[in-house]
C-alpha atoms as a PDB file:
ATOM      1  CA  UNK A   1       9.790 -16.267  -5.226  1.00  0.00           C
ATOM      2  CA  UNK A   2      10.362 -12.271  -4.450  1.00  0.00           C
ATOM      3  CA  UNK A   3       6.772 -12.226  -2.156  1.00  0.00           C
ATOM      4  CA  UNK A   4       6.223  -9.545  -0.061  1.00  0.00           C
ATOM      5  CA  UNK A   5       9.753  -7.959  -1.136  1.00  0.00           C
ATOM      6  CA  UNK A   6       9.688  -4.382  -2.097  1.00  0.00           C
ATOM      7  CA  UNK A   7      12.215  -2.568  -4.123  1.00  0.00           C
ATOM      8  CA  UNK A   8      13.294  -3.827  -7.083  1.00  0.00           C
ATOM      9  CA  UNK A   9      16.927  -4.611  -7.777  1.00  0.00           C
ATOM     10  CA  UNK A  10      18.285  -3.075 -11.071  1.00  0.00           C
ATOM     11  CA  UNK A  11      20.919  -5.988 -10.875  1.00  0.00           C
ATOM     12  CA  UNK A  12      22.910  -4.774  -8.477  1.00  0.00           C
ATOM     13  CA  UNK A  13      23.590  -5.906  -5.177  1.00  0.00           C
ATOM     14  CA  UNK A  14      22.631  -3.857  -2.123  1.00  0.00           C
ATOM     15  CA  UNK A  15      25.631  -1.192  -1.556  1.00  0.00           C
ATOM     16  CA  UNK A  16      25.767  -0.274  -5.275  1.00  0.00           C
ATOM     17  CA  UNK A  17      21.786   0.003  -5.661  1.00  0.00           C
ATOM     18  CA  UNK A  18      21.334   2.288  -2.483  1.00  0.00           C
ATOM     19  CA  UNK A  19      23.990   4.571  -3.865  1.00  0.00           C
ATOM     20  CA  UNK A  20      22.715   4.511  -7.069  1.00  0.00           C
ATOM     21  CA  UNK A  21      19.338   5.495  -6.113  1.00  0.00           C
ATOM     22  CA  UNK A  22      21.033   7.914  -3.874  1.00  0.00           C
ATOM     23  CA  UNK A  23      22.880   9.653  -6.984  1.00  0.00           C
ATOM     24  CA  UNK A  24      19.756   9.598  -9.504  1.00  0.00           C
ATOM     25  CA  UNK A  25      17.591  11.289  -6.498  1.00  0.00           C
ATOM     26  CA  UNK A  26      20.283  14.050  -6.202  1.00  0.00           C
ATOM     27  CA  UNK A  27      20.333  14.224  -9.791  1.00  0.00           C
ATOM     28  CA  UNK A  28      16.998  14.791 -10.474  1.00  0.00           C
ATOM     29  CA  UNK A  29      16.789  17.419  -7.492  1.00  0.00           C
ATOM     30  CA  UNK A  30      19.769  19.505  -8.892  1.00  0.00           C
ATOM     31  CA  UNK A  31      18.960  19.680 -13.101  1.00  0.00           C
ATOM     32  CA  UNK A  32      14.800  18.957 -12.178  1.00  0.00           C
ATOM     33  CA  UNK A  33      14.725  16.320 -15.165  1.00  0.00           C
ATOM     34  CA  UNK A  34      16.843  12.943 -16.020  1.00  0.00           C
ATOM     35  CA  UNK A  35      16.939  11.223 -18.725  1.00  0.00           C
ATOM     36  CA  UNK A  36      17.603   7.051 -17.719  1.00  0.00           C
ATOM     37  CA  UNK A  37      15.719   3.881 -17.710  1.00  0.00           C
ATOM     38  CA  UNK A  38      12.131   3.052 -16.735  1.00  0.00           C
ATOM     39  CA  UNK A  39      12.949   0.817 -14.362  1.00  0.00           C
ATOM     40  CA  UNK A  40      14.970   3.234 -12.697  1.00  0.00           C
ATOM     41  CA  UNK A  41      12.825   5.989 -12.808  1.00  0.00           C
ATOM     42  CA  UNK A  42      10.499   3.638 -11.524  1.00  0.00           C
ATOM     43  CA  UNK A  43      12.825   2.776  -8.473  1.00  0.00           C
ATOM     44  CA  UNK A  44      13.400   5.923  -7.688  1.00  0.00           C
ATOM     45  CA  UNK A  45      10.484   7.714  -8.080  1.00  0.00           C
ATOM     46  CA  UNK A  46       8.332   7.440  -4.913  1.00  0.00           C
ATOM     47  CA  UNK A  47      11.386   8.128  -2.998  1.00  0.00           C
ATOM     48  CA  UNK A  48      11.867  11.325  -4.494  1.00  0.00           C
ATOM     49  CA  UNK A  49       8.293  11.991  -3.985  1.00  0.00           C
ATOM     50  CA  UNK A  50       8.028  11.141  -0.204  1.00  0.00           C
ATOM     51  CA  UNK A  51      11.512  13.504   0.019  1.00  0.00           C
ATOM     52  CA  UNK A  52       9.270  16.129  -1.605  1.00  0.00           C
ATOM     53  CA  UNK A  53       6.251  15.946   1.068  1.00  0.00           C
ATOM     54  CA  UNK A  54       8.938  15.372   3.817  1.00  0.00           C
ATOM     55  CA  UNK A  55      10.678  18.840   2.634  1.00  0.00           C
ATOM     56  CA  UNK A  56       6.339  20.287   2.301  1.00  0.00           C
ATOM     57  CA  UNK A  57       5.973  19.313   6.063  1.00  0.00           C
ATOM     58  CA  UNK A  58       9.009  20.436   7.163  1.00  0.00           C
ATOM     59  CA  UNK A  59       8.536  23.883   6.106  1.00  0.00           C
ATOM     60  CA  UNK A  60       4.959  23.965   6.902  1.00  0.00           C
ATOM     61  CA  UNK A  61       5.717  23.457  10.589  1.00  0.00           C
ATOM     62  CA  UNK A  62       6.121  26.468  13.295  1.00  0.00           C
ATOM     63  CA  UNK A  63       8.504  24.485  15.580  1.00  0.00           C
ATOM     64  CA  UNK A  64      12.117  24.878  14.732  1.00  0.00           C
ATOM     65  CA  UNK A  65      13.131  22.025  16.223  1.00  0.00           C
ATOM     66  CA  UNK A  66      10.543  19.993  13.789  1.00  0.00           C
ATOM     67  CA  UNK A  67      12.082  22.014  10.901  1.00  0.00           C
ATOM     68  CA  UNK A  68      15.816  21.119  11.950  1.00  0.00           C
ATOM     69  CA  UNK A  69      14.629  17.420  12.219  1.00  0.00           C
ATOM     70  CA  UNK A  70      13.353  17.308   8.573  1.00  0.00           C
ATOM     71  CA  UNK A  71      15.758  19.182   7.338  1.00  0.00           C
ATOM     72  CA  UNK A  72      18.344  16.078   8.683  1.00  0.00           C
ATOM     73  CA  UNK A  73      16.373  13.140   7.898  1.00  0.00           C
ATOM     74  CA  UNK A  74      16.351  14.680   4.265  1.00  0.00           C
ATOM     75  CA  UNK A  75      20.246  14.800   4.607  1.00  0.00           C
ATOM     76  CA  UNK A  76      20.802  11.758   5.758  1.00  0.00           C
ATOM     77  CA  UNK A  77      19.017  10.653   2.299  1.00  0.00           C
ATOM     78  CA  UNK A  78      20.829  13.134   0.071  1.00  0.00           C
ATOM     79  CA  UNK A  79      24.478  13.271   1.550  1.00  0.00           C
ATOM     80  CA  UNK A  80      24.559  16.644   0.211  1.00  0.00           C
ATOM     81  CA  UNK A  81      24.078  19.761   1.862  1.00  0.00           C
ATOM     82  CA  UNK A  82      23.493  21.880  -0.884  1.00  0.00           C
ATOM     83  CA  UNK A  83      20.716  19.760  -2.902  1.00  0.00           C
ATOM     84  CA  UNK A  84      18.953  19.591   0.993  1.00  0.00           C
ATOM     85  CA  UNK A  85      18.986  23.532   0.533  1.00  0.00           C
ATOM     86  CA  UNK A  86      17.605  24.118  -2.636  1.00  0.00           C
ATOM     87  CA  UNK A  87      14.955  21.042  -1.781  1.00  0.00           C
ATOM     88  CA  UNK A  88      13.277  23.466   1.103  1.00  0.00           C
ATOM     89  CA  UNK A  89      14.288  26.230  -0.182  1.00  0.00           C
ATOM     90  CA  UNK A  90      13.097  25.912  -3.774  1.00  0.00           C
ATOM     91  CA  UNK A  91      11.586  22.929  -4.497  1.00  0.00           C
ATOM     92  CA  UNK A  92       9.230  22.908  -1.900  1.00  0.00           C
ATOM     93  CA  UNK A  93       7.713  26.238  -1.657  1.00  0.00           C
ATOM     94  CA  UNK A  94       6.699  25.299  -5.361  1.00  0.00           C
ATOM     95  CA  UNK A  95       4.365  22.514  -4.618  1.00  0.00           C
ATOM     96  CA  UNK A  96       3.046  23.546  -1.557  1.00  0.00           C
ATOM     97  CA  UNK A  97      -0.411  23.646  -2.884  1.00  0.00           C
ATOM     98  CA  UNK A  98      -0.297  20.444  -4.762  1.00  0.00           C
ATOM     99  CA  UNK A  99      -1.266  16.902  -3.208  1.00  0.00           C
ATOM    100  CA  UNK A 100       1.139  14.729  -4.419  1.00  0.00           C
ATOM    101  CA  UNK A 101       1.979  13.570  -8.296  1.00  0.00           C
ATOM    102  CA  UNK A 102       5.577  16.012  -8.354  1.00  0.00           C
ATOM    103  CA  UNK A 103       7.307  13.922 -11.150  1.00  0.00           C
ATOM    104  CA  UNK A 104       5.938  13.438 -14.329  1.00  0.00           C
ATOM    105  CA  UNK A 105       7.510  10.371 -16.474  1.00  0.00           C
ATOM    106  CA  UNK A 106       7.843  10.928 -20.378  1.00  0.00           C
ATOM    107  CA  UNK A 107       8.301   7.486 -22.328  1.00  0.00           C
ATOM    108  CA  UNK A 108      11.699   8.599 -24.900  1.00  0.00           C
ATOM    109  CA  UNK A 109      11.792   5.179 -26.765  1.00  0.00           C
ATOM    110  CA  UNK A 110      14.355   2.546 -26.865  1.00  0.00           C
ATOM    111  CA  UNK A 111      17.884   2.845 -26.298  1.00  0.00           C
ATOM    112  CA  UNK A 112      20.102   2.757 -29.196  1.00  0.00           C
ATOM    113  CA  UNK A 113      23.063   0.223 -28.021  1.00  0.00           C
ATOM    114  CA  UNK A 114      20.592  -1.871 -26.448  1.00  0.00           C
ATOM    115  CA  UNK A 115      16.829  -0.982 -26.642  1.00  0.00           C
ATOM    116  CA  UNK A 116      16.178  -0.290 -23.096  1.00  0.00           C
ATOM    117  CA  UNK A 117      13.574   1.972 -22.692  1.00  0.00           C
ATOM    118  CA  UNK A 118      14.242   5.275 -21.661  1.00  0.00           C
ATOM    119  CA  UNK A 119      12.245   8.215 -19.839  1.00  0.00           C
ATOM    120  CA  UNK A 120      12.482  11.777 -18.932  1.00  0.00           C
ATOM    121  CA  UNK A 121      11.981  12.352 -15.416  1.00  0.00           C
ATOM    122  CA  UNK A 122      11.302  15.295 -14.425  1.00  0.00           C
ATOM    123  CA  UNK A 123       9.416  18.259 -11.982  1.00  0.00           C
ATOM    124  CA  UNK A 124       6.168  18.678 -12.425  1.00  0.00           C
ATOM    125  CA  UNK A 125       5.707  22.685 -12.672  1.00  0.00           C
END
């Protein structure tokens, strides 16, 4: 029994799940909409979110020091300097008003090779 587990585990073991999360995060941050499976979207969704409101509070804050601190803990998610940049930079500033609810998940059907169903996530704008 999986009780009181979070995270769900795509089939993979732990290594190849974190980076795949990892990769469909930066992904999503650099085009602003992916097309892949629910249960992907799903995994990866309220990580992107909470990377959102981290990258929100982080620019919201007077302190530099608080700034430079987000600003790392966001790239020691993303691995990725340049996705970190255009996350406060861009991303951000755009939700700033806005309360949560930053991806939106469109339902796309069932795969063809082997009926998986897919979704569009993406931005909200």
């Amino acid at each position: 029994m999986r009780h009181k587990i979070a995270g769900k585990r795509l089939s993979r073991n732990s290594g190849a799940r974190t980076a795949l999360r990892r990769i469909l995060v930066k992904q999503l941050f650099e085009h602003e909409r992916i097309r892949t499976t629910r249960a992907k979207a799903e995994a990866i969704r309220g990580q992107a979110e909470k990377l959102i409101t981290l990258a929100k509070r982080g620019n919201a804050v007077e302190e530099v020091s608080a700034k430079v601190h987000s600003r790392r803990l966001a790239a020691a998610r993303l691995n990725d300097p340049v996705i970190v940049k255009k996350l406060f930079d861009e991303i951000a500033p755009r939700f700033a008003e806005r309360n949560g609810g930053y991806t939106r998940m469109t339902k796309l059907g069932p795969r063809e090779g082997d009926r998986a169903e897919m979704v569009l996530l993406e931005l909200v704008e």
